[in-house]
C-alpha atoms as a PDB file:
ATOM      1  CA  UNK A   1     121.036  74.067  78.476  1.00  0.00           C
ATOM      2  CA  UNK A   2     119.964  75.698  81.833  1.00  0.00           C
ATOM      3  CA  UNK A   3     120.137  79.343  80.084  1.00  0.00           C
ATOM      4  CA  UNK A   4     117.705  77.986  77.300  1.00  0.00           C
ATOM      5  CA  UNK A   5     115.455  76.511  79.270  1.00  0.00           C
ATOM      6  CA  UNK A   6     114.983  79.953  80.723  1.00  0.00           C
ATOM      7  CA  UNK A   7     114.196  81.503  77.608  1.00  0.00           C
ATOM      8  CA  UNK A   8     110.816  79.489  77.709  1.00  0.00           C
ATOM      9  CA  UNK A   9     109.938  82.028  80.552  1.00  0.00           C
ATOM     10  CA  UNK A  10     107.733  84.734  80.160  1.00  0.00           C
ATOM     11  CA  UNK A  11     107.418  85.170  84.105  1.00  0.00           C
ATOM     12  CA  UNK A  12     109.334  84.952  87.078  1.00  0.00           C
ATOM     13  CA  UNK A  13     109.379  82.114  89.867  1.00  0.00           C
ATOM     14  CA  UNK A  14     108.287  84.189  92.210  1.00  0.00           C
ATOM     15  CA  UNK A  15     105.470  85.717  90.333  1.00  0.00           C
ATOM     16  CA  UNK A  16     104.644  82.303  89.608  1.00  0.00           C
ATOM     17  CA  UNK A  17     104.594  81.043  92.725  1.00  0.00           C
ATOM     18  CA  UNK A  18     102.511  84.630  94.041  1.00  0.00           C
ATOM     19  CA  UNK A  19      99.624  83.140  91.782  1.00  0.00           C
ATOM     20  CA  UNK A  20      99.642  79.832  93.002  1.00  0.00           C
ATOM     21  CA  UNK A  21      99.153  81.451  96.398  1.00  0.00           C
ATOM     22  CA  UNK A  22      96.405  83.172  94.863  1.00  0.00           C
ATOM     23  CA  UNK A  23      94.620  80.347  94.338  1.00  0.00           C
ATOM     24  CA  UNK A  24      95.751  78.296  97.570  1.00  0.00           C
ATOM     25  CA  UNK A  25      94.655  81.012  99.915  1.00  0.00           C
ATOM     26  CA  UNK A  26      91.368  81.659  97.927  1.00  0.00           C
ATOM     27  CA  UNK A  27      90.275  78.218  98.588  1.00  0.00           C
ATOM     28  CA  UNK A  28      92.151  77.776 101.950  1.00  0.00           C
ATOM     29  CA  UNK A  29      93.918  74.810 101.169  1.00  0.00           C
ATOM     30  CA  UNK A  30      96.043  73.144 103.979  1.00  0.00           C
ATOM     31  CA  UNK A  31      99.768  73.151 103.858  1.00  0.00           C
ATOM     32  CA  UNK A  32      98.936  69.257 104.749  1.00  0.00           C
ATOM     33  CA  UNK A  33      97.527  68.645 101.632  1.00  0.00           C
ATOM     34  CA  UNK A  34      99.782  70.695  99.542  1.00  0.00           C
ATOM     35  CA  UNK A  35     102.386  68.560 100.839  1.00  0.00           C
ATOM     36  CA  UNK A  36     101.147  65.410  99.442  1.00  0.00           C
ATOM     37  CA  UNK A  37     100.979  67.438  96.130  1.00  0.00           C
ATOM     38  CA  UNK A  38     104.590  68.853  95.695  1.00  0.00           C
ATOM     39  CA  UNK A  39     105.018  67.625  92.134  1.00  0.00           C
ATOM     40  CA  UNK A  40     102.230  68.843  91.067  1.00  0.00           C
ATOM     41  CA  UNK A  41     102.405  72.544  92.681  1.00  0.00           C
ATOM     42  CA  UNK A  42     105.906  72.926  91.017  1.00  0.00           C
ATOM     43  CA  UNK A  43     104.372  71.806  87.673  1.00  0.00           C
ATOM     44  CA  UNK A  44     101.570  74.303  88.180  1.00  0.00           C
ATOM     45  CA  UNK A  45     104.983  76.767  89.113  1.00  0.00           C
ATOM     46  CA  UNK A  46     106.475  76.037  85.547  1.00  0.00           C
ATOM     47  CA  UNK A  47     103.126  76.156  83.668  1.00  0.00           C
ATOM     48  CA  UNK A  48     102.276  79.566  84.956  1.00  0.00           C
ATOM     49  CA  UNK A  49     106.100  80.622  84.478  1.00  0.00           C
ATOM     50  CA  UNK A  50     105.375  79.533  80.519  1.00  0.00           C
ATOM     51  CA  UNK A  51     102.411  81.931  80.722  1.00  0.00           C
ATOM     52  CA  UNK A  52      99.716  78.336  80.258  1.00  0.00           C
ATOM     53  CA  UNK A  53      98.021  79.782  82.778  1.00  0.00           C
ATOM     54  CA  UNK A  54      96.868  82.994  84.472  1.00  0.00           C
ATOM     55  CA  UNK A  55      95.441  83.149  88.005  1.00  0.00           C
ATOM     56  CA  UNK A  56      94.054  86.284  89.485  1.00  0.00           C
ATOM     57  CA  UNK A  57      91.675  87.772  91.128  1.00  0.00           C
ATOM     58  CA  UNK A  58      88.571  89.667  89.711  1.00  0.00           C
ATOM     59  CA  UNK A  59      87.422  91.498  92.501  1.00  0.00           C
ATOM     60  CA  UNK A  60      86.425  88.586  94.868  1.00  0.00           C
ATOM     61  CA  UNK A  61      85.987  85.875  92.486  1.00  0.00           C
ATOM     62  CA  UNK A  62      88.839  83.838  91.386  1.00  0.00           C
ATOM     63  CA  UNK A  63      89.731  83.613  87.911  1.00  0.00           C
ATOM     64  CA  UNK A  64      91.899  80.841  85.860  1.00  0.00           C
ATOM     65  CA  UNK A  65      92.750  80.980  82.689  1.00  0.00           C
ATOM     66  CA  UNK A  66      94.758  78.051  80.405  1.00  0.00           C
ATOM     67  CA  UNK A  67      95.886  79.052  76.866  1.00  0.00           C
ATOM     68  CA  UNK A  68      96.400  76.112  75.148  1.00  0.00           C
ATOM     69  CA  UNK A  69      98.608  74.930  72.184  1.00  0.00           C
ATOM     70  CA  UNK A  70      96.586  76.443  69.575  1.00  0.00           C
ATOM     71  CA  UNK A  71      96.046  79.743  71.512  1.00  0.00           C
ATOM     72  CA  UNK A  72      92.741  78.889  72.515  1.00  0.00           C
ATOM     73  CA  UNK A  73      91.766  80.238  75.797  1.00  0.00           C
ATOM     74  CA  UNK A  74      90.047  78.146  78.088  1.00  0.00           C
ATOM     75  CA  UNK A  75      88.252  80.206  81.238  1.00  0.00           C
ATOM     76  CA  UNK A  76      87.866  78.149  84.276  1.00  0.00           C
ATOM     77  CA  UNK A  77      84.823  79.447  86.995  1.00  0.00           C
ATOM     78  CA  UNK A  78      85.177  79.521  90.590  1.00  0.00           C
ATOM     79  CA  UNK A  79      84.259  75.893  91.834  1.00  0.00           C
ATOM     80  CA  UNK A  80      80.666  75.693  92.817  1.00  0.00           C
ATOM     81  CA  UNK A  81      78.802  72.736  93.745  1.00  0.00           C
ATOM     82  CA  UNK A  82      77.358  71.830  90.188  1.00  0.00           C
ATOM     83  CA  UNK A  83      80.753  71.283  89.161  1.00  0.00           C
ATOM     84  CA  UNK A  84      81.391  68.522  91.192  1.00  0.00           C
ATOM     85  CA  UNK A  85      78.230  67.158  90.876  1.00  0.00           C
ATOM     86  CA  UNK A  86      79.337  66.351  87.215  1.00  0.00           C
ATOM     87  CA  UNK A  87      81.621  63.919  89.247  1.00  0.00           C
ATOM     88  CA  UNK A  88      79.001  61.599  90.907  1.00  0.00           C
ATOM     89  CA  UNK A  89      78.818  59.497  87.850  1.00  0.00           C
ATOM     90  CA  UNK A  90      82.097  58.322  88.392  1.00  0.00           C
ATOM     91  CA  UNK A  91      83.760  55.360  90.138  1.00  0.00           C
ATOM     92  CA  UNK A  92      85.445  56.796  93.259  1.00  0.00           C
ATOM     93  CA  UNK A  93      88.967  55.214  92.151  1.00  0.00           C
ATOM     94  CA  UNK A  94      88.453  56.548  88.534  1.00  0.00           C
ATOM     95  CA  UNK A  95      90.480  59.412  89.789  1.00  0.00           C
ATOM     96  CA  UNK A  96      91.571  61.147  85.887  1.00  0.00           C
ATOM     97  CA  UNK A  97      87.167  60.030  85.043  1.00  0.00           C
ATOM     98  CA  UNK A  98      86.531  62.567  87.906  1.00  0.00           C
ATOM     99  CA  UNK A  99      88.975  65.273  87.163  1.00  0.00           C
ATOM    100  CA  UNK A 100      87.994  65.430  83.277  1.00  0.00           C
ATOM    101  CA  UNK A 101      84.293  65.855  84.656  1.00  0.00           C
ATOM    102  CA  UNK A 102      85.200  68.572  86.985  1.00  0.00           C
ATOM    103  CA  UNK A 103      87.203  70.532  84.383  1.00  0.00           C
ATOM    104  CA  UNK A 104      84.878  69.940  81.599  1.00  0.00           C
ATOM    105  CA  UNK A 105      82.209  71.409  83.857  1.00  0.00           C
ATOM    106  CA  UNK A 106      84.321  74.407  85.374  1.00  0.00           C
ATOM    107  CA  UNK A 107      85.231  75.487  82.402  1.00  0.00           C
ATOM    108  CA  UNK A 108      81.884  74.976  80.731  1.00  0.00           C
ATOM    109  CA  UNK A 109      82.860  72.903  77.550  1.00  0.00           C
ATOM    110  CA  UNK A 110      82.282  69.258  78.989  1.00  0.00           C
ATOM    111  CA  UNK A 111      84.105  66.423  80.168  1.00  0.00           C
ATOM    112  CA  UNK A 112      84.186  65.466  76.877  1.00  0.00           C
ATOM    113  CA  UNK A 113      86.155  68.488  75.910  1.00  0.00           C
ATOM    114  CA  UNK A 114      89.200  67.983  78.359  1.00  0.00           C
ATOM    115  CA  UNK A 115      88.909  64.183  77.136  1.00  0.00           C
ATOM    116  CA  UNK A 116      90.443  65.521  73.689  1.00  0.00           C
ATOM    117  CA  UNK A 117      93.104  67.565  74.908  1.00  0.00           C
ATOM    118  CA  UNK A 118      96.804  65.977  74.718  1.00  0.00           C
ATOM    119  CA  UNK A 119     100.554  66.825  75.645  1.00  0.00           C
ATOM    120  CA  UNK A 120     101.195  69.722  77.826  1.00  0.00           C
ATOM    121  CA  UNK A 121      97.548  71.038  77.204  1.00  0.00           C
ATOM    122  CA  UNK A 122      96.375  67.881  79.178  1.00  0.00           C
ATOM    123  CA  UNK A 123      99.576  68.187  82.277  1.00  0.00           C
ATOM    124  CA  UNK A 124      98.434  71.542  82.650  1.00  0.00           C
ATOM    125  CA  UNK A 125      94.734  70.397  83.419  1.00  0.00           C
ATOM    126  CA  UNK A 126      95.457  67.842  85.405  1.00  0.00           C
ATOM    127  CA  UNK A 127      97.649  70.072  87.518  1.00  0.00           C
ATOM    128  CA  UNK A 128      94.828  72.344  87.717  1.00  0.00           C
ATOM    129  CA  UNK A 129      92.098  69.490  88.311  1.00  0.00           C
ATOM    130  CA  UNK A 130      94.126  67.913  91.450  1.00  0.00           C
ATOM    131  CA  UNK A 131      94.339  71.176  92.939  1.00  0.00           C
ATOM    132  CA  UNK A 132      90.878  71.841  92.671  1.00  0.00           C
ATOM    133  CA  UNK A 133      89.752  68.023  93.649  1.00  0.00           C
ATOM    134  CA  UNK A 134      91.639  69.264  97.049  1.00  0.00           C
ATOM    135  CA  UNK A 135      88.629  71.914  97.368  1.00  0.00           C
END
């Protein structure tokens, strides 16, 4: 079972975990708050290690990309602060209401976009949306 699973692989762990440092170091994220989000850094780990997404730099802005199910790309901007002003509508608590907002916007298709997505599209934007609520 073990060797199958790593036939889903189209990168390495370590080149997986290189990108996530990508993206933690380009937004200077503590190790502090990382550590409250362990599951959901090694999810990111396997998601990028499945090739769902693709972090890199582009010269000095950060890029993200998510292919989804269908192939469909979905491009994700460097946070700015009109993206998380698409968040003040929502209850403070309403934690998933907030992230769906923030993606929607980052990516530039709407909250109402990320609202539709399901399965292992959705896990992989919710890994990306609570590391980028830590910004």
């Amino acid at each position: 079972m073990g060797k199958d699973k790593e036939k889903d692989y189209k990168f390495s762990e370590q080149v997986a975990r290189d990108q996530l440092e990508i993206f933690i170091d380009f937004y200077e994220i503590s190790d502090k708050d990382l550590t409250s989000m362990e599951r959901t850094t090694e999810k990111m780990v396997e998601h990028i290690r499945k090739a769902r997404v693709d972090i890199k730099m582009d010269g000095d802005e950060l890029k993200v990309k998510q292919t989804l199910k269908s192939g469909t790309m979905l491009n994700y901007s460097e946070l700015r602060g009109r993206h998380k002003i698409a968040m003040k509508k929502k209850e403070e608590l309403d934690i998933h209401g907030r992230m769906y907002a923030l993606m929607g916007a980052i990516c530039g298709d709407g909250e109402r976009a990320i609202q539709e997505l399901k399965g292992v599209d959705l896990s992989v934007v919710e890994c990306l949306g609570g590391l980028f609520l830590l910004v």
